[in-house]
N, C-alpha and C. Protein backbone atom coordinates (compact mmCIF):
# COMPACT_ATOMS: atom_id res chain seq x y z
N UNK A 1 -5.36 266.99 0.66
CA UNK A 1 -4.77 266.13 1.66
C UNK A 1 -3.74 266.89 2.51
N UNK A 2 -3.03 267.97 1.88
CA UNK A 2 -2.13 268.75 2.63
C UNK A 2 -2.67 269.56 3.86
N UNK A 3 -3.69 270.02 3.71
CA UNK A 3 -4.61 270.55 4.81
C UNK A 3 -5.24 269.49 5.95
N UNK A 4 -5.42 268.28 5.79
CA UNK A 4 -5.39 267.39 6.21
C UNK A 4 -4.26 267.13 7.29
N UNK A 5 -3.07 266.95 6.67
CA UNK A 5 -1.80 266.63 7.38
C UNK A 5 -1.26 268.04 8.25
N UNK A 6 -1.63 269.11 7.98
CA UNK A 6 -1.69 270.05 8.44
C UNK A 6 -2.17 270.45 9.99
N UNK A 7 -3.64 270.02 10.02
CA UNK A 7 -4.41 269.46 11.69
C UNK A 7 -4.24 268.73 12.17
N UNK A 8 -3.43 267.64 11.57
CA UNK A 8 -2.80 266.69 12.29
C UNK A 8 -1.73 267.15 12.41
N UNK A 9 -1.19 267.64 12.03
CA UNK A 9 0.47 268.12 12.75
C UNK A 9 0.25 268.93 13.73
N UNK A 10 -0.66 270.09 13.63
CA UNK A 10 -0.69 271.13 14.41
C UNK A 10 -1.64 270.97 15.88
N UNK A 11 -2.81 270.00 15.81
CA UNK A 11 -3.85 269.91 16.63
C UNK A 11 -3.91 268.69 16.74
N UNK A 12 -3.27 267.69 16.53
CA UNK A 12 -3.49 266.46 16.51
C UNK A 12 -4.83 266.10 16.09
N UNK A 13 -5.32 266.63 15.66
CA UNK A 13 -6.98 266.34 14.92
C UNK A 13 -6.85 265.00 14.59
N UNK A 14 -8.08 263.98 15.17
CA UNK A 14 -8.36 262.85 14.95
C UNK A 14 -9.22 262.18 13.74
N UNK A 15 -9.96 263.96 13.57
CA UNK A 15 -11.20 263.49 12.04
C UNK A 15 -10.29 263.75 11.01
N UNK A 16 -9.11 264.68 11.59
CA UNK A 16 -8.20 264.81 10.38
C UNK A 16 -7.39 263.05 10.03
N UNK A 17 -6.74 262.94 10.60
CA UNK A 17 -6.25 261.69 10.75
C UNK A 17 -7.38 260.49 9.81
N UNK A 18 -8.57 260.05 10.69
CA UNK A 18 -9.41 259.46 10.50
C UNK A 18 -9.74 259.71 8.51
N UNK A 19 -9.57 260.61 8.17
CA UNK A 19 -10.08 261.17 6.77
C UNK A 19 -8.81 260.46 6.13
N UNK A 20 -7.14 261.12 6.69
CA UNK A 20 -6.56 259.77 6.05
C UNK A 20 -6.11 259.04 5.95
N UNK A 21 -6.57 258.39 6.68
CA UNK A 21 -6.57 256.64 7.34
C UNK A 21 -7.57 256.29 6.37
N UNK A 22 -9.01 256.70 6.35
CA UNK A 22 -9.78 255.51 5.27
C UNK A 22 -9.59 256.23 3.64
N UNK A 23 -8.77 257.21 3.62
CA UNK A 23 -8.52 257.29 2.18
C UNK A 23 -6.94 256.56 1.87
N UNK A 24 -6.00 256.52 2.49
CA UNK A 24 -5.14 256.19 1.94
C UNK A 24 -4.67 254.54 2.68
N UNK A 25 -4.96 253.77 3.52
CA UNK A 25 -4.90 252.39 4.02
C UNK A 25 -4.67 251.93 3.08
N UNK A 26 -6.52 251.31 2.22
CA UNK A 26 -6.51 250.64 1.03
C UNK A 26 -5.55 250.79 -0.20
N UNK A 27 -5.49 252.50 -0.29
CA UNK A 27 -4.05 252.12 -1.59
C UNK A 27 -3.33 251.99 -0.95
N UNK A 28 -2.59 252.29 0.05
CA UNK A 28 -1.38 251.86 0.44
C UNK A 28 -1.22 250.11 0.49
N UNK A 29 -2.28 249.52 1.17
CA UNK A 29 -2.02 248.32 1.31
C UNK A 29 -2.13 247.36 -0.39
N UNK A 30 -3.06 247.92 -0.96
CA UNK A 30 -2.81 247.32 -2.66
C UNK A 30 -1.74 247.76 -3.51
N UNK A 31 -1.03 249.19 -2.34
CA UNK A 31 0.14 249.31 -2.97
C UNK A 31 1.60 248.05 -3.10
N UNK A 32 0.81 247.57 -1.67
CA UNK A 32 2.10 246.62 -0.96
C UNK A 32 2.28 245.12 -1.84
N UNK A 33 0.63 245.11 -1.77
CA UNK A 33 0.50 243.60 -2.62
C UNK A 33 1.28 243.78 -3.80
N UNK A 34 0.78 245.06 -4.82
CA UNK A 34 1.77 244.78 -6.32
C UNK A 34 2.71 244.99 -5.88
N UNK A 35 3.88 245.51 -4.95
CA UNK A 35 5.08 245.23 -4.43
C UNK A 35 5.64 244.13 -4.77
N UNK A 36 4.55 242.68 -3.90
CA UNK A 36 4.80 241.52 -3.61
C UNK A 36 4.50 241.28 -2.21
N UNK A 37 4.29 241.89 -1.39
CA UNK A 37 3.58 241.56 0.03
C UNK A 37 2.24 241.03 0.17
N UNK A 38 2.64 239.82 1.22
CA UNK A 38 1.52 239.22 1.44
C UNK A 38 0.46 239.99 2.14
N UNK A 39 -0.94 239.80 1.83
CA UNK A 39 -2.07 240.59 2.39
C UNK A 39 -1.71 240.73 3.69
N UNK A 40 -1.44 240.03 4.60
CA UNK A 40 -1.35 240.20 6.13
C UNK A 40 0.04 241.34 6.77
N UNK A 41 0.86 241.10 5.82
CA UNK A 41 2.20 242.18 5.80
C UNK A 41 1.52 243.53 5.04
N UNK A 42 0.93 243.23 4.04
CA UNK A 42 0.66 244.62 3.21
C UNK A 42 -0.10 245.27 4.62
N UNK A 43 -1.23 244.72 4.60
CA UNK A 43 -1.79 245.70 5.86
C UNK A 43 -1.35 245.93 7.23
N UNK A 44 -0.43 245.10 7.33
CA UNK A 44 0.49 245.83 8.95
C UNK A 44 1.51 246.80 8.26
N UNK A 45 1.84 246.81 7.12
CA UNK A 45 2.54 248.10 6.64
C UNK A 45 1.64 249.23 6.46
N UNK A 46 0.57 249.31 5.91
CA UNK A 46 -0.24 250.03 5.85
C UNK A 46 -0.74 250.71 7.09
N UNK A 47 -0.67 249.81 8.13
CA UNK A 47 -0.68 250.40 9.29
C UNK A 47 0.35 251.34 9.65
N UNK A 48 1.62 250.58 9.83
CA UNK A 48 2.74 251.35 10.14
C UNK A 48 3.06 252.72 9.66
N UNK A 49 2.67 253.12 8.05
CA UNK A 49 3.00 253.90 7.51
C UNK A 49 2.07 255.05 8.05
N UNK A 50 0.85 255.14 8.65
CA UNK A 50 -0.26 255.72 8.64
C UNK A 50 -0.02 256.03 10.25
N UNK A 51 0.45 255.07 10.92
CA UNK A 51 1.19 255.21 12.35
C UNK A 51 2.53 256.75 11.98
N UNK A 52 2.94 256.17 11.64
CA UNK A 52 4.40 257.28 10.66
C UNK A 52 4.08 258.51 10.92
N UNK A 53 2.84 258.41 9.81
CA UNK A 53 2.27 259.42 9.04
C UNK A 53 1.87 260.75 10.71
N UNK A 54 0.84 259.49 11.22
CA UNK A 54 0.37 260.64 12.79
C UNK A 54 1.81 261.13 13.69
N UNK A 55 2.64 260.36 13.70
CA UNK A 55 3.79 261.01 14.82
C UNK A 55 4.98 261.75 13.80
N UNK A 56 4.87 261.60 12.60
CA UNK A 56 5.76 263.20 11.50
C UNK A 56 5.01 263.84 11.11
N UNK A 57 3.75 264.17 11.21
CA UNK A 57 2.89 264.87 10.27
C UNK A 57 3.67 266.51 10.16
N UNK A 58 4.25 266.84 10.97
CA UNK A 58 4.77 267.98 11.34
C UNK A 58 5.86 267.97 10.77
N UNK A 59 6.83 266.71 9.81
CA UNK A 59 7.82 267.42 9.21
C UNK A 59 7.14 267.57 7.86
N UNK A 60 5.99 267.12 7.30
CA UNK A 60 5.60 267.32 6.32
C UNK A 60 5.41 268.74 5.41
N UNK A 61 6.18 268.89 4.42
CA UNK A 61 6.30 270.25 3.85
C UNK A 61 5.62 270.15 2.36
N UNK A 62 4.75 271.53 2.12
CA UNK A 62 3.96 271.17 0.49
C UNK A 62 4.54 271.73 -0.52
N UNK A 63 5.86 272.63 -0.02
CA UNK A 63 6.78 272.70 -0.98
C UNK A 63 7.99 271.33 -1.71
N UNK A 64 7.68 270.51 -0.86
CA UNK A 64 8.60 269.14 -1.23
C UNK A 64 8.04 268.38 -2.09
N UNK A 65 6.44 268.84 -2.21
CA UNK A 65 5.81 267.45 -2.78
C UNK A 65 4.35 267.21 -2.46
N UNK A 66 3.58 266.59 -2.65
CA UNK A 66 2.60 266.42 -2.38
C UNK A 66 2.35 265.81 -1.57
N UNK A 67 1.25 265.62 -0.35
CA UNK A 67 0.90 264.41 0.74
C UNK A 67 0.88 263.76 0.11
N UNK A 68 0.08 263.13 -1.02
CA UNK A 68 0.30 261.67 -1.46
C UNK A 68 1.71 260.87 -1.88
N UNK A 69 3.04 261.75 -1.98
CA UNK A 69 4.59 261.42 -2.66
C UNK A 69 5.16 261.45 -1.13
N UNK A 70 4.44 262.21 -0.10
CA UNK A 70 5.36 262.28 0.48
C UNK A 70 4.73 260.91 1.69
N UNK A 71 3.48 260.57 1.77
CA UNK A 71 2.86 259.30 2.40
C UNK A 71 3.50 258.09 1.70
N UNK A 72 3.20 257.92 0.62
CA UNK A 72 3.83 256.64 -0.16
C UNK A 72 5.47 256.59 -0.07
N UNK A 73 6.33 257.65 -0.03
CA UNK A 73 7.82 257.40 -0.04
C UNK A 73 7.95 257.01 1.73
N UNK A 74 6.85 257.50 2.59
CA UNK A 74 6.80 256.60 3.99
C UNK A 74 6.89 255.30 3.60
N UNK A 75 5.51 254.78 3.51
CA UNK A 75 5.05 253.43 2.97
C UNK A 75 6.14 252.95 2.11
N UNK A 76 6.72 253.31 0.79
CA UNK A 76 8.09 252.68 0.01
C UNK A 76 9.07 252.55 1.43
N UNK A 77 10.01 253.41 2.09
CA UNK A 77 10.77 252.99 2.88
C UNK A 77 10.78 252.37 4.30
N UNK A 78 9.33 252.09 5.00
CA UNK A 78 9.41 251.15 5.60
C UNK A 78 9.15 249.75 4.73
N UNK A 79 8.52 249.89 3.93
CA UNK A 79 8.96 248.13 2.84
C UNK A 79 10.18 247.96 2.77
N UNK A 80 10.96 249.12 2.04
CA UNK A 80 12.44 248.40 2.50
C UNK A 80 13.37 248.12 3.39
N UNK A 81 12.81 248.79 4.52
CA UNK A 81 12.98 248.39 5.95
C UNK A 81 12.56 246.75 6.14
N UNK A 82 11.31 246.36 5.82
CA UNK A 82 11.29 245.69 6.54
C UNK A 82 11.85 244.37 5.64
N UNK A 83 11.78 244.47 4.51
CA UNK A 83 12.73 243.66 3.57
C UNK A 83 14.28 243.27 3.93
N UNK A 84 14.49 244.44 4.23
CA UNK A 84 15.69 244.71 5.05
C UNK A 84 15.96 243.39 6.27
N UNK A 85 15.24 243.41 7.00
CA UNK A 85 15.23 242.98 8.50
C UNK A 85 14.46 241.64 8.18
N UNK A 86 13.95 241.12 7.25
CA UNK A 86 13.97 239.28 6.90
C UNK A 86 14.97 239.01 5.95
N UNK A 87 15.01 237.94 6.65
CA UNK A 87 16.38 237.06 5.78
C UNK A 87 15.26 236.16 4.84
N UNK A 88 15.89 236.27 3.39
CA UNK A 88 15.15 235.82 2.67
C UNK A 88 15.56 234.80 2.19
N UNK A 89 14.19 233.36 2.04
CA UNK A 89 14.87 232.33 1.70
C UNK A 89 15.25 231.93 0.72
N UNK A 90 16.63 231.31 0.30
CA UNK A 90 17.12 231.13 -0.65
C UNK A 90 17.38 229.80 -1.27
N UNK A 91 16.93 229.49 -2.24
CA UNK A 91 17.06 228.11 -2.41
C UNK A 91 18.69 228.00 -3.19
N UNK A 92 18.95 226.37 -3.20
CA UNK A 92 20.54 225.90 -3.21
C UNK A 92 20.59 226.22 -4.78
N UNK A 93 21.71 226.52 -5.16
CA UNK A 93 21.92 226.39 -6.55
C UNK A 93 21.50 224.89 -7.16
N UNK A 94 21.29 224.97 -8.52
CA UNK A 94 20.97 223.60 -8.95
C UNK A 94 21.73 222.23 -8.72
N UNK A 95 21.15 221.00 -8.42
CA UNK A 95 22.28 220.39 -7.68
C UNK A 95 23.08 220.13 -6.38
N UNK A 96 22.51 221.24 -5.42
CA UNK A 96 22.98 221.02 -4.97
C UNK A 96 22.09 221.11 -3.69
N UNK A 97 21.07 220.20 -3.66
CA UNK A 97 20.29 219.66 -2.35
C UNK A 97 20.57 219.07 -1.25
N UNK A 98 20.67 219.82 -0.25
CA UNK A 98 21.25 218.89 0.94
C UNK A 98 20.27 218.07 1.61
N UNK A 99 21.01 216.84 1.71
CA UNK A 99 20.68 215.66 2.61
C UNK A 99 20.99 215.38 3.78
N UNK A 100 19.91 214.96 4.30
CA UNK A 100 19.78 214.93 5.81
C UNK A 100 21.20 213.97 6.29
N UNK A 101 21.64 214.09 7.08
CA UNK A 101 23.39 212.88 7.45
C UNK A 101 22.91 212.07 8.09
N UNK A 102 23.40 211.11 7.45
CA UNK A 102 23.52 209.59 8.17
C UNK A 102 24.19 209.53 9.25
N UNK A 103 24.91 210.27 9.70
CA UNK A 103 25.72 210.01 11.09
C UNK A 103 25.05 210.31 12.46
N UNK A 104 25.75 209.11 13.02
CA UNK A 104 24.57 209.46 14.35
C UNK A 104 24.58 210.67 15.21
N UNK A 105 23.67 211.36 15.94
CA UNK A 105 23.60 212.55 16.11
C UNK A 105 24.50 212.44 17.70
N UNK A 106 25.46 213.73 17.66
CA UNK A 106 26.13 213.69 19.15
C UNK A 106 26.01 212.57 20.29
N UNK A 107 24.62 213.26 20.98
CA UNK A 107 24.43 213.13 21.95
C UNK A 107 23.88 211.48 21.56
N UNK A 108 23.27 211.16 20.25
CA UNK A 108 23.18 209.71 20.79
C UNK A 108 24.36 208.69 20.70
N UNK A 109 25.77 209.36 20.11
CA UNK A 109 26.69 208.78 19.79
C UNK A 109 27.09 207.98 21.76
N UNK A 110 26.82 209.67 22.40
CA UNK A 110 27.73 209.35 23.74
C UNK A 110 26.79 208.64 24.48
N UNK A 111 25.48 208.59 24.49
CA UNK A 111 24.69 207.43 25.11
C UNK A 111 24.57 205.92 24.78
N UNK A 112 25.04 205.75 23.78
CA UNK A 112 25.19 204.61 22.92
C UNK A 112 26.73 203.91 23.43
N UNK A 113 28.03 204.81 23.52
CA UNK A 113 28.93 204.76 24.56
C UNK A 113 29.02 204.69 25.33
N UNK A 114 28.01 205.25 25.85
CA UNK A 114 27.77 204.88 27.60
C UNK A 114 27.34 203.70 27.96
N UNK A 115 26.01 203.42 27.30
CA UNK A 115 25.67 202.07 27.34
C UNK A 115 26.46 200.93 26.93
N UNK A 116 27.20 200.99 25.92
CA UNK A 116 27.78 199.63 25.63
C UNK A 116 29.00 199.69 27.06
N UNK A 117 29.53 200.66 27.55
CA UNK A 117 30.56 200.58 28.48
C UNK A 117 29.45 200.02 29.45
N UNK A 118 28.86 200.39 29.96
CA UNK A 118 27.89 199.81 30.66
C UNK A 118 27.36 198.17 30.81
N UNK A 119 27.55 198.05 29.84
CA UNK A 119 27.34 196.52 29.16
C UNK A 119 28.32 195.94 29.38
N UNK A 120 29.45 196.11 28.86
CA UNK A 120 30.83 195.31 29.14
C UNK A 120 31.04 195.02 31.02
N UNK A 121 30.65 196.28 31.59
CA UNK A 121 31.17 196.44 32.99
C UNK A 121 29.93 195.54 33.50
N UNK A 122 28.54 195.09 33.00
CA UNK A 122 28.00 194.35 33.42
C UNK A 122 28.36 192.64 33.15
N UNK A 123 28.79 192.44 31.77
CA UNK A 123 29.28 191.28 31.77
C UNK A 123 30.36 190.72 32.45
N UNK A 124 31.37 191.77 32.83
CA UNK A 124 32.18 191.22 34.01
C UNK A 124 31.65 190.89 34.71
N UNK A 125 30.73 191.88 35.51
CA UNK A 125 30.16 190.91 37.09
C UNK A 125 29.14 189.48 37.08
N UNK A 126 28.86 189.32 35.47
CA UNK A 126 28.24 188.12 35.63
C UNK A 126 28.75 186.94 36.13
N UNK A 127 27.91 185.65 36.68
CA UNK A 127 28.41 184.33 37.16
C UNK A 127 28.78 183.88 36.12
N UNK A 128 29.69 183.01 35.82
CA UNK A 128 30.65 182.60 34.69
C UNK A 128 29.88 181.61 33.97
N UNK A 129 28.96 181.14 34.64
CA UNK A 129 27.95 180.27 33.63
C UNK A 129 27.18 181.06 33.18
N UNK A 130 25.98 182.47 32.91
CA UNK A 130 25.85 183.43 32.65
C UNK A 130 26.27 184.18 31.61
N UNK A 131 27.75 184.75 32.12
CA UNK A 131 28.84 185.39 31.15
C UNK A 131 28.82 184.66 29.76
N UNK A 132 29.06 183.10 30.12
CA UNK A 132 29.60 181.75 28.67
C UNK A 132 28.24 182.13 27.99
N UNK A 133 27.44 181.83 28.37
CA UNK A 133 25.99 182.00 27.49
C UNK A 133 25.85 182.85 26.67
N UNK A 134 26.73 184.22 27.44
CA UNK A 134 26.03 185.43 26.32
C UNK A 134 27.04 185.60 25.59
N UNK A 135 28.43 185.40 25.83
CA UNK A 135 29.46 185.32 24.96
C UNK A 135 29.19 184.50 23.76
N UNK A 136 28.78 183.39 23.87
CA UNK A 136 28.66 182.21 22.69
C UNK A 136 27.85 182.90 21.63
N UNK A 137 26.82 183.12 22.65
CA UNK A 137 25.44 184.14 21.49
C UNK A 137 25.72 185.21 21.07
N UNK A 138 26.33 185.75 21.57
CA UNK A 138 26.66 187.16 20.71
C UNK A 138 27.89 187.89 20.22
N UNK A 139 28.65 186.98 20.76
CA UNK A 139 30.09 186.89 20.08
C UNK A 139 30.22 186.17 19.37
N UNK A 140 30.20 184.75 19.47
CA UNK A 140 30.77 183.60 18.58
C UNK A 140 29.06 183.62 17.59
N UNK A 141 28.24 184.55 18.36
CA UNK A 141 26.97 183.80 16.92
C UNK A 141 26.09 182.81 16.97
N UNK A 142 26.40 181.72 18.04
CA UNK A 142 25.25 180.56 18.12
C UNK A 142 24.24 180.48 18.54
N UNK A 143 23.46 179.12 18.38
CA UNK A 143 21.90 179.66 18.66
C UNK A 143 22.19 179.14 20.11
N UNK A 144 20.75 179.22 20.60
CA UNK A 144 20.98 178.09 22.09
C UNK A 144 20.67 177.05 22.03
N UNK A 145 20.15 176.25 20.83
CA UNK A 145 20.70 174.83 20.41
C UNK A 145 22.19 174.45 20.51
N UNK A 146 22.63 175.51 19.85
CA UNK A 146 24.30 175.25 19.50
C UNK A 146 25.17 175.17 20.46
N UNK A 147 24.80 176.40 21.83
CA UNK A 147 25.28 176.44 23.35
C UNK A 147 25.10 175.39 23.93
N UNK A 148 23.76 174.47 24.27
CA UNK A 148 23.09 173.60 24.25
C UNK A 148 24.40 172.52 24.61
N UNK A 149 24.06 172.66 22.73
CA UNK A 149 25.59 170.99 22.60
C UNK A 149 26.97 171.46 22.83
N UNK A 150 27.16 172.23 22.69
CA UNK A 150 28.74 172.85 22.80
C UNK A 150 28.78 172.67 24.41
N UNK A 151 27.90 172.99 24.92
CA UNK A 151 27.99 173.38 27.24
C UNK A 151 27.93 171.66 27.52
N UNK A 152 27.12 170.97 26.25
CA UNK A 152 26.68 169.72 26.98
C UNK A 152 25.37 169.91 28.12
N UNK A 153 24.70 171.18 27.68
CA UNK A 153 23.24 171.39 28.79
C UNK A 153 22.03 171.19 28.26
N UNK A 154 21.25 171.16 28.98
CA UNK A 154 20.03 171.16 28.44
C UNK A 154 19.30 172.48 27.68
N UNK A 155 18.42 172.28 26.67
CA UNK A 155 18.26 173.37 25.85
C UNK A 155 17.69 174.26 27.51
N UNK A 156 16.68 173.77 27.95
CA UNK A 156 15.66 175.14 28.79
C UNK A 156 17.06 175.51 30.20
N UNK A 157 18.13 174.91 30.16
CA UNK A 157 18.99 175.75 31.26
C UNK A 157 19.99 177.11 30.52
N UNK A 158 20.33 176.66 29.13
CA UNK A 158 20.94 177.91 28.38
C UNK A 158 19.91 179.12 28.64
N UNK A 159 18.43 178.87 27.81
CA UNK A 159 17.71 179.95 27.95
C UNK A 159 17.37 180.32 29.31
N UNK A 160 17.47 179.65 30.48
CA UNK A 160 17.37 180.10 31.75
C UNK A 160 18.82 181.22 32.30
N UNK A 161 20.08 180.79 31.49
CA UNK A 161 20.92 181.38 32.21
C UNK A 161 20.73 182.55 31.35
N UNK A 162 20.49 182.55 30.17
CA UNK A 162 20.04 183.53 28.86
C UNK A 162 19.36 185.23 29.64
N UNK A 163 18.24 184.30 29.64
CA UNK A 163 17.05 184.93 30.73
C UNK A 163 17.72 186.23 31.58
N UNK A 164 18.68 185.51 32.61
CA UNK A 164 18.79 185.78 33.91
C UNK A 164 20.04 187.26 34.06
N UNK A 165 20.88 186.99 32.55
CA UNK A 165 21.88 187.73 31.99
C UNK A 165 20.99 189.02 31.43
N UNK A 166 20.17 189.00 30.60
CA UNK A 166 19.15 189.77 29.96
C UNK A 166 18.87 190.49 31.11
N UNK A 167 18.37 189.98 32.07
CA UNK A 167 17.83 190.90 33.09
C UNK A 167 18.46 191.95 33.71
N UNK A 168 19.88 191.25 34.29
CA UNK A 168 20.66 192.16 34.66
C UNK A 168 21.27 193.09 33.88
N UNK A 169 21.63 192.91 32.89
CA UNK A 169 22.28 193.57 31.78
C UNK A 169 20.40 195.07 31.44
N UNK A 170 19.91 194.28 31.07
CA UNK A 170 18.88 195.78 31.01
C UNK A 170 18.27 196.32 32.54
N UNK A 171 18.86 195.50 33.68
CA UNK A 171 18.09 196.95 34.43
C UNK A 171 19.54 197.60 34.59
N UNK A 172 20.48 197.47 34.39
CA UNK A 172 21.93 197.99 34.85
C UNK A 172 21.83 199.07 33.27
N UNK A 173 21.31 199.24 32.55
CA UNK A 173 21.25 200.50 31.38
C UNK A 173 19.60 200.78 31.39
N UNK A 174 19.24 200.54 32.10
CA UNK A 174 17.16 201.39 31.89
C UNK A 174 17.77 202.72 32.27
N UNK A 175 18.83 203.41 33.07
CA UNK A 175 18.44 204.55 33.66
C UNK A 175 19.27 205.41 32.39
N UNK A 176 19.64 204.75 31.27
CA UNK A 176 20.78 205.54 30.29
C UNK A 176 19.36 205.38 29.26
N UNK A 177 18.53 205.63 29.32
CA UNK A 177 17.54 205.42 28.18
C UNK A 177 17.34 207.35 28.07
């Protein structure tokens, strides 16, 4: 293999290369799996390393070691490179599972503010027969039976003034939706 890495350092030889690319890919990449890398990572490392391998072939020395110690300590330190560079997920200590919050989220806090200000500034401008209607119902609680006898009106004029309040009141907040 040292003669190998040799024409590739010196000539850029491609059959050199090519010879070990399909000898060393496969272990490298079954190297990755017993690592713990997933097949799709093992073989883009396997790539990478073999990428490595063609643009240093030229610091490669056979007094240091063998091509195969000195290919695989490629392949070992880009794994820990790239181990390196994901944040790995960590689950909570026991106990201590977080739950999603009940509190309402920002932005719907201030639309929800907006709208009810919205609301108030519409019940001012209502006609005062109007205004009484929706006050009774949704302040004091009653039905429009109860407005009804309390106004001394007829049931279908409460729900008419009901109606007419409803209307204005939601097109004066459709555009806060």
């Amino acid at each position: 293999m040292a003669h190998l890495l040799q024409r590739v350092a010196q000539s850029r030889d491609t059959q050199a290369f090519a010879e070990l690319f399909e000898n060393f890919a496969p272990r490298i990449k079954a190297y990755m799996i017993r690592q713990g890398a997933d097949p799709t990572t093992a073989e883009e490392l396997a790539q990478e390393t073999l990428m490595m391998v063609w643009r240093k072939a030229g610091l490669y020395s056979d007094t240091k070691g063998s091509a195969t110690t000195w290919i695989f300590t490629i392949a070992r330190n880009l794994r820990i490179d790239r181990l390196r560079r994901e944040v790995p997920w960590q689950a909570l200590p026991e106990g201590r599972d977080e739950q999603p919050s009940d509190d309402t989220a920002p932005d719907e806090a201030v639309s929800e503010r907006q709208r009810r200000q919205r609301v108030h500034e519409v019940l001012e401008t209502l006609p005062e027969d109007q205004h009484e209607v929706v006050v009774l119902s949704y302040i004091e609680g009653l039905s429009h039976s109860e407005i009804a006898e309390r106004l001394e009106l007829p049931l279908g004029t409460v729900k008419s003034r009901m109606r007419l309040a409803y209307q204005k009141i939601r097109e004066s907040v459709e555009d806060l939706r």
